[in-house]
PDB file of N, CA and C in Angstrom:
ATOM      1  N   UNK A   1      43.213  72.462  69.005  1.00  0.00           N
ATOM      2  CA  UNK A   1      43.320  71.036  69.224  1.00  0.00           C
ATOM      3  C   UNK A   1      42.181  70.329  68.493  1.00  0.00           C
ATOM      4  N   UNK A   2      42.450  69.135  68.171  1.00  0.00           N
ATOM      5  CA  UNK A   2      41.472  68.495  67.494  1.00  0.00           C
ATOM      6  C   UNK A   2      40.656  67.806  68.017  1.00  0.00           C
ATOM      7  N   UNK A   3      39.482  67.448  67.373  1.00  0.00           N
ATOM      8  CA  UNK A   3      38.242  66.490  68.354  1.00  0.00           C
ATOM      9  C   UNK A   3      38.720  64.837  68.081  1.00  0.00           C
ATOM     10  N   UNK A   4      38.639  64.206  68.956  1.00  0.00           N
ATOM     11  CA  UNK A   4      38.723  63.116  69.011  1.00  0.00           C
ATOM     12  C   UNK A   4      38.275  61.926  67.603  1.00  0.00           C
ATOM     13  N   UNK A   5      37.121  62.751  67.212  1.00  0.00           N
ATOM     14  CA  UNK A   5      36.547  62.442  66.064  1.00  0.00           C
ATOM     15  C   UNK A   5      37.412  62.907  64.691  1.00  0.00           C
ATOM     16  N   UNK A   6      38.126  63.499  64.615  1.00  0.00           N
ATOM     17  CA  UNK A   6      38.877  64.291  63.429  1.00  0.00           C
ATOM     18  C   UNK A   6      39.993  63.520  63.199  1.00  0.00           C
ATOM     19  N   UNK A   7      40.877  62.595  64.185  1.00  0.00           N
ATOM     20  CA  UNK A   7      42.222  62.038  64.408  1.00  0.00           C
ATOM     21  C   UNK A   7      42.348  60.319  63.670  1.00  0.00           C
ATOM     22  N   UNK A   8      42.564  61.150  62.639  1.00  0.00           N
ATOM     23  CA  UNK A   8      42.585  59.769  61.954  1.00  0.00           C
ATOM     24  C   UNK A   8      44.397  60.017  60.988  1.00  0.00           C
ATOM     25  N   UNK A   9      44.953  59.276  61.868  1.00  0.00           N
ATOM     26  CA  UNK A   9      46.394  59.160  61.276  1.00  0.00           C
ATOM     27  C   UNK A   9      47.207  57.504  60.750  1.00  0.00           C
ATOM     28  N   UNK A  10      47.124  57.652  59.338  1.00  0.00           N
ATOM     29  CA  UNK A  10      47.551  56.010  58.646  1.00  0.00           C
ATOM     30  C   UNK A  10      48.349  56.431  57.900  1.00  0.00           C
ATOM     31  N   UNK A  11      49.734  55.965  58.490  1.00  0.00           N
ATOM     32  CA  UNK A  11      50.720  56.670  57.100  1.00  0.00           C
ATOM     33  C   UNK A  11      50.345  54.784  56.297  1.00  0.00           C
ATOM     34  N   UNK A  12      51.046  55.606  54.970  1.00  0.00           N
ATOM     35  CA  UNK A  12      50.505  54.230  53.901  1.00  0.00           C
ATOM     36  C   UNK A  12      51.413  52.789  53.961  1.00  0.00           C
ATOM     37  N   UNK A  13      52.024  52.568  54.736  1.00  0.00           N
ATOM     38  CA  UNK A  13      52.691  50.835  55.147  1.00  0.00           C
ATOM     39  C   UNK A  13      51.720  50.470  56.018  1.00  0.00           C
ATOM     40  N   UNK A  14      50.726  51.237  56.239  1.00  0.00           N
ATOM     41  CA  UNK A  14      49.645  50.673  57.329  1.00  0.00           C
ATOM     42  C   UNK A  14      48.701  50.726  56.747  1.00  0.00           C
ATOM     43  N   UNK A  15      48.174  50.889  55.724  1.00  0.00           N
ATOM     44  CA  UNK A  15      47.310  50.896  55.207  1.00  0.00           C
ATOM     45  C   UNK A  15      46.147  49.597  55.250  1.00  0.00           C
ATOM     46  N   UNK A  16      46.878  48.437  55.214  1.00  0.00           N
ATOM     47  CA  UNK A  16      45.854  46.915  55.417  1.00  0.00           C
ATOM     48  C   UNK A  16      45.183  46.661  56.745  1.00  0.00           C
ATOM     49  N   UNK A  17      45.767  47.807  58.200  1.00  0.00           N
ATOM     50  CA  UNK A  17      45.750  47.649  59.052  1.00  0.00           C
ATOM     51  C   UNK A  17      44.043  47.274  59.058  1.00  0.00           C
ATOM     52  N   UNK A  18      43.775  46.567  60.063  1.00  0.00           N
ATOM     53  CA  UNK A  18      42.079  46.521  59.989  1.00  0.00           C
ATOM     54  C   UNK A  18      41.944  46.690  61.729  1.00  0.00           C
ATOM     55  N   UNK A  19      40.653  47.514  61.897  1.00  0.00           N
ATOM     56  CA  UNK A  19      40.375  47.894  63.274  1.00  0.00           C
ATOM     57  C   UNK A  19      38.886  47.337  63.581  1.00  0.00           C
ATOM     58  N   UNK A  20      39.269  46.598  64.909  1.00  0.00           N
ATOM     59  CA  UNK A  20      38.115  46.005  65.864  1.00  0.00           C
ATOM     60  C   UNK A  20      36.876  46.977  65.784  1.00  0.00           C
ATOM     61  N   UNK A  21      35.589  46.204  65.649  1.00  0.00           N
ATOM     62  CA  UNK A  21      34.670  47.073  66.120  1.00  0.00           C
ATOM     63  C   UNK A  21      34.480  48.036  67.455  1.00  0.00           C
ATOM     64  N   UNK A  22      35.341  47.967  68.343  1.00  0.00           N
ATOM     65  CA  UNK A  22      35.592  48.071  69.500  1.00  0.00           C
ATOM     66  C   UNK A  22      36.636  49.479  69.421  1.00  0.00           C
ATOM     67  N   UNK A  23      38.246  48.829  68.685  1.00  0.00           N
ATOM     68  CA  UNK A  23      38.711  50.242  68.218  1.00  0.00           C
ATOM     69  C   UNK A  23      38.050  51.102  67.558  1.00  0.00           C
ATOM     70  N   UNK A  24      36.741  50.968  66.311  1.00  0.00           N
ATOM     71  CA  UNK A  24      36.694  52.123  65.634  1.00  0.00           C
ATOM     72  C   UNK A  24      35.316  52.557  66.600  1.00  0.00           C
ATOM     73  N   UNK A  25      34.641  51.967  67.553  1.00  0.00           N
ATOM     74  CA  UNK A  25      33.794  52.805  68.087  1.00  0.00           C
ATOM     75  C   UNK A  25      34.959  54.324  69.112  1.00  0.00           C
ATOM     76  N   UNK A  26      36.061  53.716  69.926  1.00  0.00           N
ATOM     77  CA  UNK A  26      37.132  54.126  70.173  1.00  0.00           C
ATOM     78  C   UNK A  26      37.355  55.915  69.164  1.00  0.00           C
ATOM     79  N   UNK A  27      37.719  54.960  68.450  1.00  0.00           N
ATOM     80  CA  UNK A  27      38.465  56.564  67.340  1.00  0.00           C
ATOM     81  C   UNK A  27      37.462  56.895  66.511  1.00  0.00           C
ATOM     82  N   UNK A  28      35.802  56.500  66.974  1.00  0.00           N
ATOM     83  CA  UNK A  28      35.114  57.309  66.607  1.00  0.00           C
ATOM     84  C   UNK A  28      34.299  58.012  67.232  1.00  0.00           C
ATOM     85  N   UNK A  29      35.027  58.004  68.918  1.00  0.00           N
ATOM     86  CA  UNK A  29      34.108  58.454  69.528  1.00  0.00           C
ATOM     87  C   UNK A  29      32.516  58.085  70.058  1.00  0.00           C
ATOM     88  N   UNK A  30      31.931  56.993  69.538  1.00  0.00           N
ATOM     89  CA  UNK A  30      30.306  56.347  69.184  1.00  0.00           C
ATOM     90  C   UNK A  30      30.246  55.179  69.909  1.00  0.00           C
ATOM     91  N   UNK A  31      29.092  54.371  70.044  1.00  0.00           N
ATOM     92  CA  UNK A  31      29.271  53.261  70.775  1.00  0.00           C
ATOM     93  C   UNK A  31      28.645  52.311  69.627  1.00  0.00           C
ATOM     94  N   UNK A  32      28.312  51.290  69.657  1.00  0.00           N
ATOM     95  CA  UNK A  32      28.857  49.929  69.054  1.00  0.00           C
ATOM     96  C   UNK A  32      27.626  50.092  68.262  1.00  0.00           C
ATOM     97  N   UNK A  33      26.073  50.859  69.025  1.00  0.00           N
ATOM     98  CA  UNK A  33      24.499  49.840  67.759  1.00  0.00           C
ATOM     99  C   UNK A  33      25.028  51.145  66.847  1.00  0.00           C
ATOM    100  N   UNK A  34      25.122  52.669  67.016  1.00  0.00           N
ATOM    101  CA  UNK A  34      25.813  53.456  65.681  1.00  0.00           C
ATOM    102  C   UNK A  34      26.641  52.853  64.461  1.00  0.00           C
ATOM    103  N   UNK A  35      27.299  52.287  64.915  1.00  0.00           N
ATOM    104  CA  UNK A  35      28.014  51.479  64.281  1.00  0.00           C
ATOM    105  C   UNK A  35      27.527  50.488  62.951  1.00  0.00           C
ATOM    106  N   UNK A  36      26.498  49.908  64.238  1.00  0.00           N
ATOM    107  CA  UNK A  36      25.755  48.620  63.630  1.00  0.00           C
ATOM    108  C   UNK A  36      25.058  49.567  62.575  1.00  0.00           C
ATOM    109  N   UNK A  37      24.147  50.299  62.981  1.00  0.00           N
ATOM    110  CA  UNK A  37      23.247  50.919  62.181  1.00  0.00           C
ATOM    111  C   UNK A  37      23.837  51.837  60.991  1.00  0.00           C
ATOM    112  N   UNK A  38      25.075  52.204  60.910  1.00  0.00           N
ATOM    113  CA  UNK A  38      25.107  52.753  60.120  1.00  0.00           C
ATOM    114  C   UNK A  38      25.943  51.465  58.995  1.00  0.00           C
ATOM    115  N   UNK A  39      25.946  50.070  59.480  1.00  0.00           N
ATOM    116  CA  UNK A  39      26.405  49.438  58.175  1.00  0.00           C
ATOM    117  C   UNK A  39      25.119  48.598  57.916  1.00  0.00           C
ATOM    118  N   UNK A  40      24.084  48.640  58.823  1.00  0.00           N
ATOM    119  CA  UNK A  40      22.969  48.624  57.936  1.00  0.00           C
ATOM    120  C   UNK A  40      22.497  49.563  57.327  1.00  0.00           C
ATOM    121  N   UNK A  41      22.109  50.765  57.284  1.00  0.00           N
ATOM    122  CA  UNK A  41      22.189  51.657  55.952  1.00  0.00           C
ATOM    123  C   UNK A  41      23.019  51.523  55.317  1.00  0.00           C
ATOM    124  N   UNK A  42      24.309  50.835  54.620  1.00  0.00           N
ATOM    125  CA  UNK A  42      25.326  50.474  53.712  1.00  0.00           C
ATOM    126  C   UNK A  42      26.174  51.929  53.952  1.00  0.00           C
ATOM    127  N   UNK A  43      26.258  52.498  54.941  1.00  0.00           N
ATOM    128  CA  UNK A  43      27.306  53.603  55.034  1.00  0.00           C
ATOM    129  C   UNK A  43      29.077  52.898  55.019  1.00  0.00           C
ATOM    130  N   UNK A  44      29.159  51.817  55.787  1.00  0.00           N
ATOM    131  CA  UNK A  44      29.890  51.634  55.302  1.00  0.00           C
ATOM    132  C   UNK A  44      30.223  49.752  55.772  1.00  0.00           C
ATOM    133  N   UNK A  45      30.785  49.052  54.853  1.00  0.00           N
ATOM    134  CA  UNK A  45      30.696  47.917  55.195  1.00  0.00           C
ATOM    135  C   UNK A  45      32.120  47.062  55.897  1.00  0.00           C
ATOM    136  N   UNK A  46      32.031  46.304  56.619  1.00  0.00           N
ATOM    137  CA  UNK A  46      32.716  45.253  57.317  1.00  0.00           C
ATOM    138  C   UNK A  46      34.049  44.788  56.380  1.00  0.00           C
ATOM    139  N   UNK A  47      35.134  44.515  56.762  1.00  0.00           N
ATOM    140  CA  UNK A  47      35.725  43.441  55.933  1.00  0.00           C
ATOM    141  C   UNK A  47      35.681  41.677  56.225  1.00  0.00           C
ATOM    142  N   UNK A  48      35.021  41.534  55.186  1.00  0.00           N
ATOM    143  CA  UNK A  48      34.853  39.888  55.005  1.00  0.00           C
ATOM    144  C   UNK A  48      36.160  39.382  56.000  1.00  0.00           C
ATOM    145  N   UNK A  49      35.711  38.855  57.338  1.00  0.00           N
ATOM    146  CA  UNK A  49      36.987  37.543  57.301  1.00  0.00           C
ATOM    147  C   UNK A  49      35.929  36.243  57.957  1.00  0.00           C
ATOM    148  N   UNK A  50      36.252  35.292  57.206  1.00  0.00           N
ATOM    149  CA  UNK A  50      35.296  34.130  56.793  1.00  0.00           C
ATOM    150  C   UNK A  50      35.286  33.140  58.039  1.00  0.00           C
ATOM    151  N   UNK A  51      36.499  33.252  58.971  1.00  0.00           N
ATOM    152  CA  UNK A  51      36.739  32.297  60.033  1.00  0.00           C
ATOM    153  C   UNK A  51      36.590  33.237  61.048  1.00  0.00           C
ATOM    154  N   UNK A  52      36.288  34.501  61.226  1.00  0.00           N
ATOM    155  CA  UNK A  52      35.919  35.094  62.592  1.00  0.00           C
ATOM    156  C   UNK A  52      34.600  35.635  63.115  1.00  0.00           C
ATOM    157  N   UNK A  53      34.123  35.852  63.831  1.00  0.00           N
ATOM    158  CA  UNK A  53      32.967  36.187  64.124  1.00  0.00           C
ATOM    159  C   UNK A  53      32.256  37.699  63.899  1.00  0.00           C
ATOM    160  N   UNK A  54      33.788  38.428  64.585  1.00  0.00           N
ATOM    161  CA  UNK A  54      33.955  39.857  64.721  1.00  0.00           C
ATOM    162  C   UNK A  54      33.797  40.221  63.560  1.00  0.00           C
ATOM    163  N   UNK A  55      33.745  41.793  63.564  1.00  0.00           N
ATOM    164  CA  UNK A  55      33.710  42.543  62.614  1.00  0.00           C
ATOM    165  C   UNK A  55      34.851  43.291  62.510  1.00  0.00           C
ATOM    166  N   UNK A  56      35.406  43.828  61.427  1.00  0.00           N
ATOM    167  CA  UNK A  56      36.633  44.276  61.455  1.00  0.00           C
ATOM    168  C   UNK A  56      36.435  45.375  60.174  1.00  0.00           C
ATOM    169  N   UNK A  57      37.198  46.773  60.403  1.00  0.00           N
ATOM    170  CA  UNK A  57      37.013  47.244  59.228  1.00  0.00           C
ATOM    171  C   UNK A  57      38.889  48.373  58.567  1.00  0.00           C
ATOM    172  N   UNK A  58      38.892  48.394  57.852  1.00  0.00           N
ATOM    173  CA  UNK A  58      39.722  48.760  57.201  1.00  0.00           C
ATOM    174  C   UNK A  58      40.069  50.253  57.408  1.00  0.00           C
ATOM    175  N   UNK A  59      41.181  51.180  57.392  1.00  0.00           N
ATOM    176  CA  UNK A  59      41.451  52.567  57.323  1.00  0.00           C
ATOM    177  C   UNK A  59      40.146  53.377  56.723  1.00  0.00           C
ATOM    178  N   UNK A  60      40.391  52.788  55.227  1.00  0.00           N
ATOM    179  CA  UNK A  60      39.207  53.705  54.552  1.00  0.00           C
ATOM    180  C   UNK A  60      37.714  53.508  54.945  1.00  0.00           C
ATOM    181  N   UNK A  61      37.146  52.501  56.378  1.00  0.00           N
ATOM    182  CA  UNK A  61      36.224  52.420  56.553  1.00  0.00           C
ATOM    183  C   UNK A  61      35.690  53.885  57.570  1.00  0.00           C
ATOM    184  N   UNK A  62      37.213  53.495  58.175  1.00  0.00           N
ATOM    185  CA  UNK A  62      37.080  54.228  60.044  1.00  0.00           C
ATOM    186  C   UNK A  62      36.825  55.740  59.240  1.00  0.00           C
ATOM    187  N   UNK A  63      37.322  56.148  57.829  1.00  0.00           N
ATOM    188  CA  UNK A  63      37.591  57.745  57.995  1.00  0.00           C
ATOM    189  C   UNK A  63      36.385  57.757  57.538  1.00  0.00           C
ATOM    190  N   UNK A  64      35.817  56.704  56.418  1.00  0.00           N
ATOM    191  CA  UNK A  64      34.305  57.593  56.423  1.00  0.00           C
ATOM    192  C   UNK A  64      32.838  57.306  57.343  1.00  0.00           C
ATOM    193  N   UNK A  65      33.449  56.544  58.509  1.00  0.00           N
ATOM    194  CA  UNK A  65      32.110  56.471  59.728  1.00  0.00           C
ATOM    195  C   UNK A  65      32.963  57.856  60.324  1.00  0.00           C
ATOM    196  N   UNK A  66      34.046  58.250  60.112  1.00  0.00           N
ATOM    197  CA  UNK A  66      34.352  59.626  60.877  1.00  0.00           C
ATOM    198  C   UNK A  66      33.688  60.657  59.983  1.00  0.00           C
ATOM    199  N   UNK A  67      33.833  60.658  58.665  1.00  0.00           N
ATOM    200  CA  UNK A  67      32.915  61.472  58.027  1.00  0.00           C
ATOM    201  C   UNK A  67      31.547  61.458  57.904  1.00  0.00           C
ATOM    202  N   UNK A  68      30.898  60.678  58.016  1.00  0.00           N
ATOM    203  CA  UNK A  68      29.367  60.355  58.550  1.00  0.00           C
ATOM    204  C   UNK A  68      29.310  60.771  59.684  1.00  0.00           C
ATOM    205  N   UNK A  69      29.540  60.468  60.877  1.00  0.00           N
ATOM    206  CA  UNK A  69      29.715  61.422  62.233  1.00  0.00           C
ATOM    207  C   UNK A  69      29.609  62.442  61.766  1.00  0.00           C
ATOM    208  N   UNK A  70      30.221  63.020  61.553  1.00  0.00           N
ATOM    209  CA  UNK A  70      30.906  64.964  61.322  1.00  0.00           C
ATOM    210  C   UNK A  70      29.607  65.655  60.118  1.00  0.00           C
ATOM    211  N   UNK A  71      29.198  64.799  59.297  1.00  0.00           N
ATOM    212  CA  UNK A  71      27.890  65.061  58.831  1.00  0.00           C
ATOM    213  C   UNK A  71      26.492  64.842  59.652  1.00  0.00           C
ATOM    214  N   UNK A  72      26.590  63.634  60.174  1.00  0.00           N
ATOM    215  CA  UNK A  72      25.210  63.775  61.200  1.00  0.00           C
ATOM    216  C   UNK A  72      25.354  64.931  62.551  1.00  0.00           C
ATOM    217  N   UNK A  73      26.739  65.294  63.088  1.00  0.00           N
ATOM    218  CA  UNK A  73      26.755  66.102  64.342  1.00  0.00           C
ATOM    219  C   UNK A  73      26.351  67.620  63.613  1.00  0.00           C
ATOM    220  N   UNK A  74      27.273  68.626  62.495  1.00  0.00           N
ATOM    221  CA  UNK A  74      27.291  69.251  62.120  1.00  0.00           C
ATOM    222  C   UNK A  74      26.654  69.644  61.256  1.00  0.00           C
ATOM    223  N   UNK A  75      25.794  68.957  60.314  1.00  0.00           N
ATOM    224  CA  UNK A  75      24.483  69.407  59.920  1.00  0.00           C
ATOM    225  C   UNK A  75      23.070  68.365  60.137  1.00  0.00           C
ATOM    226  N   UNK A  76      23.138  67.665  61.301  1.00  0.00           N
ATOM    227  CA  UNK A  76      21.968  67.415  61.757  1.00  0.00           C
ATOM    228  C   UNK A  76      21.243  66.357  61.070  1.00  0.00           C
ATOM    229  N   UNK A  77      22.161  65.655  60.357  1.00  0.00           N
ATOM    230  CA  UNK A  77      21.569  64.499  59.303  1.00  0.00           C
ATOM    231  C   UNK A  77      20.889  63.668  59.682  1.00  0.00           C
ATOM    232  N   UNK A  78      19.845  62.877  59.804  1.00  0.00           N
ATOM    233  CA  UNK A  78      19.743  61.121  59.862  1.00  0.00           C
ATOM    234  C   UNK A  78      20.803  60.267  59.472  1.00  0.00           C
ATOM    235  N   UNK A  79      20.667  58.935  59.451  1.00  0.00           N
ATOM    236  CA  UNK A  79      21.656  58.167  58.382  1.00  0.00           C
ATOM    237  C   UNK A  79      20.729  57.694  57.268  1.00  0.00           C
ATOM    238  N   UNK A  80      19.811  58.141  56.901  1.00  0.00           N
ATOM    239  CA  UNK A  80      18.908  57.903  55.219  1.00  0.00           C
ATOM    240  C   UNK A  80      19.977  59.518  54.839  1.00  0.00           C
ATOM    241  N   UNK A  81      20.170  60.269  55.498  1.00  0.00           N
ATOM    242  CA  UNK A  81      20.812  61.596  54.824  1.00  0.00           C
ATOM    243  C   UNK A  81      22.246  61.255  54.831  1.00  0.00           C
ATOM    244  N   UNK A  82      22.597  60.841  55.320  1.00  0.00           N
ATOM    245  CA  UNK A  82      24.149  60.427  56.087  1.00  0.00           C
ATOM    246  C   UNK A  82      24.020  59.810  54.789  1.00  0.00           C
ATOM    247  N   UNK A  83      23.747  58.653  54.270  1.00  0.00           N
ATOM    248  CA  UNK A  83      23.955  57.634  53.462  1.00  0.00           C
ATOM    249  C   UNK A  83      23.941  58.030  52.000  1.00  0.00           C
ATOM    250  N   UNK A  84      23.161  58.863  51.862  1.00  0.00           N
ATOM    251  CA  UNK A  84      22.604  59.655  50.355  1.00  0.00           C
ATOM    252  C   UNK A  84      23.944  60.469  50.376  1.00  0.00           C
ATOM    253  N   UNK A  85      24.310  61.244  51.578  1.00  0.00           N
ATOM    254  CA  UNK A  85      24.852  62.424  50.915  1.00  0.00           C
ATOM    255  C   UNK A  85      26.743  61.947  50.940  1.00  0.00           C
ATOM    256  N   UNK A  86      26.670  60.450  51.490  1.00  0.00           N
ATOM    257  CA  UNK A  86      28.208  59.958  50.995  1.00  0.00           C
ATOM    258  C   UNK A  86      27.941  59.554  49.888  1.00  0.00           C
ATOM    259  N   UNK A  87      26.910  59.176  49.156  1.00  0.00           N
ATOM    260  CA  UNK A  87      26.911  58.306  48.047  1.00  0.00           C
ATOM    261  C   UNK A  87      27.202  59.265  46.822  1.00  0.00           C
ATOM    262  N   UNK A  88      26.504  60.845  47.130  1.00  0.00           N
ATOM    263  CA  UNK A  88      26.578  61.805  46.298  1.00  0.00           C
ATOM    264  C   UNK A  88      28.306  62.152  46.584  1.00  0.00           C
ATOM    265  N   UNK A  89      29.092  62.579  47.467  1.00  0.00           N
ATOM    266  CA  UNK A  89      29.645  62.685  47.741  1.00  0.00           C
ATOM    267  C   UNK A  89      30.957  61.581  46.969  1.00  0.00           C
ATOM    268  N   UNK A  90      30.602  60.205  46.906  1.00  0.00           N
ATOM    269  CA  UNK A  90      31.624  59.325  46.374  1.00  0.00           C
ATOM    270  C   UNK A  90      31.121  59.499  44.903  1.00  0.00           C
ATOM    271  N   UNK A  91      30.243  59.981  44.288  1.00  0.00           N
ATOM    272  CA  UNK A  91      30.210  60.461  42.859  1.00  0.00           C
ATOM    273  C   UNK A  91      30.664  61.257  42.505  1.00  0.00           C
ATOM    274  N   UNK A  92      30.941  62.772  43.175  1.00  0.00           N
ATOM    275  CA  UNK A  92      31.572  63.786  42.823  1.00  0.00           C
ATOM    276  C   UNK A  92      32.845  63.475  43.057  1.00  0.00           C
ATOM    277  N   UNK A  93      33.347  62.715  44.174  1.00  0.00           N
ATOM    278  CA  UNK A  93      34.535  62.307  43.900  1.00  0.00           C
ATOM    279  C   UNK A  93      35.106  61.641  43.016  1.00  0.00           C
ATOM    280  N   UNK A  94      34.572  60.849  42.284  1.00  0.00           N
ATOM    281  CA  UNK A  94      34.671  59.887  40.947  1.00  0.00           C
ATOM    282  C   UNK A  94      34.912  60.872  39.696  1.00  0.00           C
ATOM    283  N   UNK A  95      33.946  61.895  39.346  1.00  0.00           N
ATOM    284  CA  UNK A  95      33.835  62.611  38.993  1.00  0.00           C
ATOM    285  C   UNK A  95      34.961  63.527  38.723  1.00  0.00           C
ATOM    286  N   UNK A  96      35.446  64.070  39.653  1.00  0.00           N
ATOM    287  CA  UNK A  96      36.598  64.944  39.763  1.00  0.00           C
ATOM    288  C   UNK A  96      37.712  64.336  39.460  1.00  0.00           C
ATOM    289  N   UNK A  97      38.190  63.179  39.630  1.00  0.00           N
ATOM    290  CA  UNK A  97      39.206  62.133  39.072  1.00  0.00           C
ATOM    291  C   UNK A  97      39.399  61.973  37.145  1.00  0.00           C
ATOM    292  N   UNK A  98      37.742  61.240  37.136  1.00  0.00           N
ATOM    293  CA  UNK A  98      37.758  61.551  35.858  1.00  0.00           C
ATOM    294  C   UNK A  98      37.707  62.797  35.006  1.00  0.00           C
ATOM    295  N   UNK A  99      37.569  64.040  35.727  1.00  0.00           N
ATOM    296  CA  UNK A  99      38.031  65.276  34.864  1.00  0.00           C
ATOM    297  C   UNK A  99      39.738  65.252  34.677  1.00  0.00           C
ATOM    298  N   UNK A 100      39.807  64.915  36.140  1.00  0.00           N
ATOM    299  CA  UNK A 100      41.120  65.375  36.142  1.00  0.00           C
ATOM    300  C   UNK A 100      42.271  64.164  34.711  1.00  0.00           C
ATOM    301  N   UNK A 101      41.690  63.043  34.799  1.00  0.00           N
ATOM    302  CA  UNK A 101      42.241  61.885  33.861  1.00  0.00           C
ATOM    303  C   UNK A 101      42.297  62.807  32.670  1.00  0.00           C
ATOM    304  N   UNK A 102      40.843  63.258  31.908  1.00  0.00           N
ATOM    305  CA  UNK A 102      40.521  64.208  31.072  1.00  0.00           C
ATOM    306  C   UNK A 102      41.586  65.524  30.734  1.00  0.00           C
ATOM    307  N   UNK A 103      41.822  65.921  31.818  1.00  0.00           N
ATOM    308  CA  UNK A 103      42.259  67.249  31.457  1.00  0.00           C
ATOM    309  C   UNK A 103      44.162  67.183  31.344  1.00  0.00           C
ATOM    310  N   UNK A 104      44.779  65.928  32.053  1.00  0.00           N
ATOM    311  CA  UNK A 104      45.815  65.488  31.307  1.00  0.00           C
ATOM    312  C   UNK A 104      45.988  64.644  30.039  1.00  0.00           C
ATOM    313  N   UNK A 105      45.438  64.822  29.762  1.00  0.00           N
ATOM    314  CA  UNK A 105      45.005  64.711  28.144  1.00  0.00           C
ATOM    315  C   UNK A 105      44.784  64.905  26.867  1.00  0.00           C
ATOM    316  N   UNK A 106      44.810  66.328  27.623  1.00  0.00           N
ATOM    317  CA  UNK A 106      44.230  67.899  27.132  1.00  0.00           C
ATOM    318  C   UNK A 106      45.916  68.141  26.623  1.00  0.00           C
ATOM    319  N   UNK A 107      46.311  68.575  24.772  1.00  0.00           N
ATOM    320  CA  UNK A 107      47.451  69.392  24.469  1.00  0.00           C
ATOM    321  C   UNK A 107      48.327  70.178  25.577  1.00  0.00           C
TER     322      UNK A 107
END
């Protein structure tokens, strides 16, 4: 069975869906200053809405405060480590894209 923290299910017509600070403490298991604190280290940021107060964040926000979790529980990170090692992490992912662009390319 899976941890509460792992359950992240968006098929893609839901994709714009945006979740309350409230839901993603929820489906992330965490309570609200984690939260705070980890979008002040720029782990991951808010979506702009200009007439509300709240904070609201997007699919691709919730999975990587779930992947920040799962890095600070399982190897013991800070969020100065948490933050570095998504940033390395969204480079190698960049990275691997552009090989892959590269290598269909390739004869």
């Amino acid at each position: 069975m899976m941890s509460k923290s792992e359950i992240v299910v968006i098929d893609s017509q839901h994709e714009h869906v945006l979740f309350t600070l409230e839901e993603v403490c929820e489906r992330c298991g965490t309570h609200t200053q984690m939260i705070v604190e980890m979008v002040e280290y720029g782990i991951v940021e808010p979506i702009e809405q200009p007439l509300l107060d709240d904070w609201y964040f997007n699919s691709q926000a919730l999975v990587r405060l779930q992947r920040a979790q799962r890095l600070m529980n399982g190897l013991k990170l800070n969020l100065s480590g948490v933050a570095l090692s998504l940033e390395l992490l969204d480079e190698i992912d960049g990275l691997q894209q552009h090989i892959e662009v590269l290598r269909r390319q390739l004869p």
